[in-house]
Protein backbone atom coordinates (compact mmCIF):
# COMPACT_ATOMS: atom_id res chain seq x y z
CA UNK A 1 2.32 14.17 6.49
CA UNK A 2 -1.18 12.93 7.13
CA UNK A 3 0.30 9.54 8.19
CA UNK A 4 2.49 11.26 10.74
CA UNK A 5 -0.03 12.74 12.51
CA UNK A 6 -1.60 9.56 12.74
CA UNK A 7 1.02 7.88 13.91
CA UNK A 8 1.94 10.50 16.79
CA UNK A 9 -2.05 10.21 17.80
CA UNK A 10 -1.47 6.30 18.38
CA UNK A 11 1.84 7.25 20.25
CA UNK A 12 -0.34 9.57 22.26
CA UNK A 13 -2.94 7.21 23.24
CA UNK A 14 -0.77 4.33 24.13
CA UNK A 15 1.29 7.03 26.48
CA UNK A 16 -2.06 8.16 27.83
CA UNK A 17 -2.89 4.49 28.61
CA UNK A 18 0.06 3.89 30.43
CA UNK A 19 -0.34 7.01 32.19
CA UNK A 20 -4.07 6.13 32.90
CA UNK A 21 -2.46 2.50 34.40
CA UNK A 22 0.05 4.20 36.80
């Protein structure tokens, strides 16, 4: 389960990113 939060936090960040580009 530890690995799946990870991965949703790096899903989170690139979103953010793109947000943070728009």
């Amino acid at each position: 389960m530890r690995h799946y939060k990870c991965r949703l936090l790096l899903l989170f960040r690139i979103r953010s990113k793109e947000v943070l580009r728009t």
